[in-house]
Structures are given as structure tokens and as C-alpha cells.
C-alpha atoms as a PDB file:
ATOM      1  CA  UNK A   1       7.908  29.308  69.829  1.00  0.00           C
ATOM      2  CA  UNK A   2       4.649  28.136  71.639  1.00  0.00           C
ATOM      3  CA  UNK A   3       3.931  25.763  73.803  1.00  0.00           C
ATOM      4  CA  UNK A   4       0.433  24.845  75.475  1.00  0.00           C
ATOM      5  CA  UNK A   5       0.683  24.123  79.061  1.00  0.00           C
ATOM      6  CA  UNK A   6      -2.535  23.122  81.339  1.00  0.00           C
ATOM      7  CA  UNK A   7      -0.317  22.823  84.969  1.00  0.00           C
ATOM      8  CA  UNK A   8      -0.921  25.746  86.528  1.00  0.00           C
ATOM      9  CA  UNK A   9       2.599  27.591  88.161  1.00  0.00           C
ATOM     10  CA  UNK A  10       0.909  28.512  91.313  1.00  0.00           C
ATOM     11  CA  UNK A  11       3.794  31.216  92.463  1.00  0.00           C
ATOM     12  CA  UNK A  12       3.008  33.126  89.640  1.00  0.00           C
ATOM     13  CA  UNK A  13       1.618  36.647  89.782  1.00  0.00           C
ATOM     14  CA  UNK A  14      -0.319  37.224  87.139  1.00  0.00           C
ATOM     15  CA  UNK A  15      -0.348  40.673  85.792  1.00  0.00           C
ATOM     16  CA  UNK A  16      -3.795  42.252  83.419  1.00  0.00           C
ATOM     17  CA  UNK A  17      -3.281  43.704  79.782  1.00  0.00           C
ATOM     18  CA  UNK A  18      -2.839  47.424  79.607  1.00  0.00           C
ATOM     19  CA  UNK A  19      -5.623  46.938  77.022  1.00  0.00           C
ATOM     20  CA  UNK A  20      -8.073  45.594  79.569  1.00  0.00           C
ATOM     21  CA  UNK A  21     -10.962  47.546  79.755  1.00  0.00           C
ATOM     22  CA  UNK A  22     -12.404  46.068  83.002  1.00  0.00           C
ATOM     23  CA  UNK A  23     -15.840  44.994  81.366  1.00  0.00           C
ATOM     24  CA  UNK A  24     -14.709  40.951  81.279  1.00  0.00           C
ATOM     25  CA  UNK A  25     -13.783  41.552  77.317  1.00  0.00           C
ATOM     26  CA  UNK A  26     -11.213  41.000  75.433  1.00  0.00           C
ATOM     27  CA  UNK A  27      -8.282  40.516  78.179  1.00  0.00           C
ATOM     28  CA  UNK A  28      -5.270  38.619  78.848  1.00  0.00           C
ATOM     29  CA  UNK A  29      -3.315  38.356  82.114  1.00  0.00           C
ATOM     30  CA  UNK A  30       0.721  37.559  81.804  1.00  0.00           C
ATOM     31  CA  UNK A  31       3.232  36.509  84.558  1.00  0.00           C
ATOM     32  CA  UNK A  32       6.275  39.470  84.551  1.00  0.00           C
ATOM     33  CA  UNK A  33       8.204  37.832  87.482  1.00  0.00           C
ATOM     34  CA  UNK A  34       8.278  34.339  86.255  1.00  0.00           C
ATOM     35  CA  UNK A  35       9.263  35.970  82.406  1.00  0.00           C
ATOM     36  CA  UNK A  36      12.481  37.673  84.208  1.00  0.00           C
ATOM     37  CA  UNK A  37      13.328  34.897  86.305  1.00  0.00           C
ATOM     38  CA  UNK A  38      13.507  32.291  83.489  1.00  0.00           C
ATOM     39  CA  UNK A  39      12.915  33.785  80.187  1.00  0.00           C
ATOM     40  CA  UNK A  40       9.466  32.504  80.057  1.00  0.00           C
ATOM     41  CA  UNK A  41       6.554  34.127  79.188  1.00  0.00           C
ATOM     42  CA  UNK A  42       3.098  32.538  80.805  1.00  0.00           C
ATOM     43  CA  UNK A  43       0.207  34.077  79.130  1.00  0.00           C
ATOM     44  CA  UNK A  44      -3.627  33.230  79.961  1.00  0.00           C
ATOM     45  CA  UNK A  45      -6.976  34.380  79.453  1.00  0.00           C
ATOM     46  CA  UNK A  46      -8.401  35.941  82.204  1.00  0.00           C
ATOM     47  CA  UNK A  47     -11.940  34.846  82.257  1.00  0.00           C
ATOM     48  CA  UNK A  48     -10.405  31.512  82.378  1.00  0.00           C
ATOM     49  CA  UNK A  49      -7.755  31.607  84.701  1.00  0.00           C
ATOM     50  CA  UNK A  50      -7.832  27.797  85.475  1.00  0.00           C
ATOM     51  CA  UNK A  51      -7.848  26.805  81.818  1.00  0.00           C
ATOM     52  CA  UNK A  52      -4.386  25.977  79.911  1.00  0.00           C
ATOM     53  CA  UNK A  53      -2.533  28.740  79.458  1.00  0.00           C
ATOM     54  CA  UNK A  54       0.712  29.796  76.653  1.00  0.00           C
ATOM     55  CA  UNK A  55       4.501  29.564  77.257  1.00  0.00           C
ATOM     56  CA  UNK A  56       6.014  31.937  74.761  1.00  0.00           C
ATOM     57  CA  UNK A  57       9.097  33.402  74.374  1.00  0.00           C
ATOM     58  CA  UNK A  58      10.106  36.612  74.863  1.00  0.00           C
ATOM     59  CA  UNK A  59      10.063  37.248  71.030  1.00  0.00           C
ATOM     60  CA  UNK A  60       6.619  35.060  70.606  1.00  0.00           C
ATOM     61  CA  UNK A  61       5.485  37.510  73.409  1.00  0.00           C
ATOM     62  CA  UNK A  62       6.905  40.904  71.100  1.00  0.00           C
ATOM     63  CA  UNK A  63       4.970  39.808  68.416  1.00  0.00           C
ATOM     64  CA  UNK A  64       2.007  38.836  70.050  1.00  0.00           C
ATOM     65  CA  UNK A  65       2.082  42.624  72.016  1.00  0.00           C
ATOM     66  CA  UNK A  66       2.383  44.256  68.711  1.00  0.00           C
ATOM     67  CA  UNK A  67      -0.631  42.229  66.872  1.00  0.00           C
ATOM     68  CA  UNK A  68      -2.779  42.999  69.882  1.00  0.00           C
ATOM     69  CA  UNK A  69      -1.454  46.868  69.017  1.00  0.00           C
ATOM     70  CA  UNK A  70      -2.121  46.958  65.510  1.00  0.00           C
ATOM     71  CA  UNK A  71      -5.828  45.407  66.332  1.00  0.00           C
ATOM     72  CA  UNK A  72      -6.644  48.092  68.503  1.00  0.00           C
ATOM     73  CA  UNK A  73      -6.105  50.898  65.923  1.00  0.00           C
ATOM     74  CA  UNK A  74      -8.331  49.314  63.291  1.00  0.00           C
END
């Protein structure tokens, strides 16, 4: 499930991709404590951090991890 949210949780820490390479490209941040506190799983581009950002679940999230994955090997 998906859901587009544009209020921003502002006691979030947001966490970076282990795929980020640090040259602005390509990254998404994520919010671990707010995902184990409610089952949540806030997801944002980075270069936009003000901008909307996703509530997944945690299996929305599982999938998403593993396309990201099998994109990086091709």
C-alpha cells in the first residue's frame, strides 16, 4: 500500500540509502525510528526533502528495497 503525504513529520530522522553515492544522484532518505515505532515507512527524495514524501508499508518498503537491488546489478 502507498500513500502520498506532503505534511512533513518533523521528529523524524531521516536516514540516506546505502546506495547513495554522495554525488546528489539517484538517492532516497527513509525514517527507521518512525518505521519501528508505528509500522510506517516514510520515504523521500533527498534532493527534495521539503517535497511530499511516501508512506509505505513495511512490505511496500521490501519490495521497493529489492527493485532498487535488482536495478543496481543491471
Amino acid at each position: 500500500m502507498l500513500f502520498v503525504n506532503s505534511s512533513l513529520p518533523a521528529d523524524d530522522a531521516w536516514t540516506s540509502s546505502s546506495y547513495s553515492q554522495g554525488n546528489g544522484g539517484e538517492c532516497v532518505e527513509w525514517a527507521p525510528a518512525r518505521a519501528a515505532a508505528t509500522g510506517e515507512v516514510l520515504v523521500r527524495d533527498s534532493k527534495t526533502p521539503h517535497a511530499p514524501h511516501l508512506t509505505l508499508t513495511p512490505e511496500s518498503f521490501a519490495g521497493l528495497v529489492s527493485l532498487a537491488k535488482g536495478s543496481r546489478s543491471a
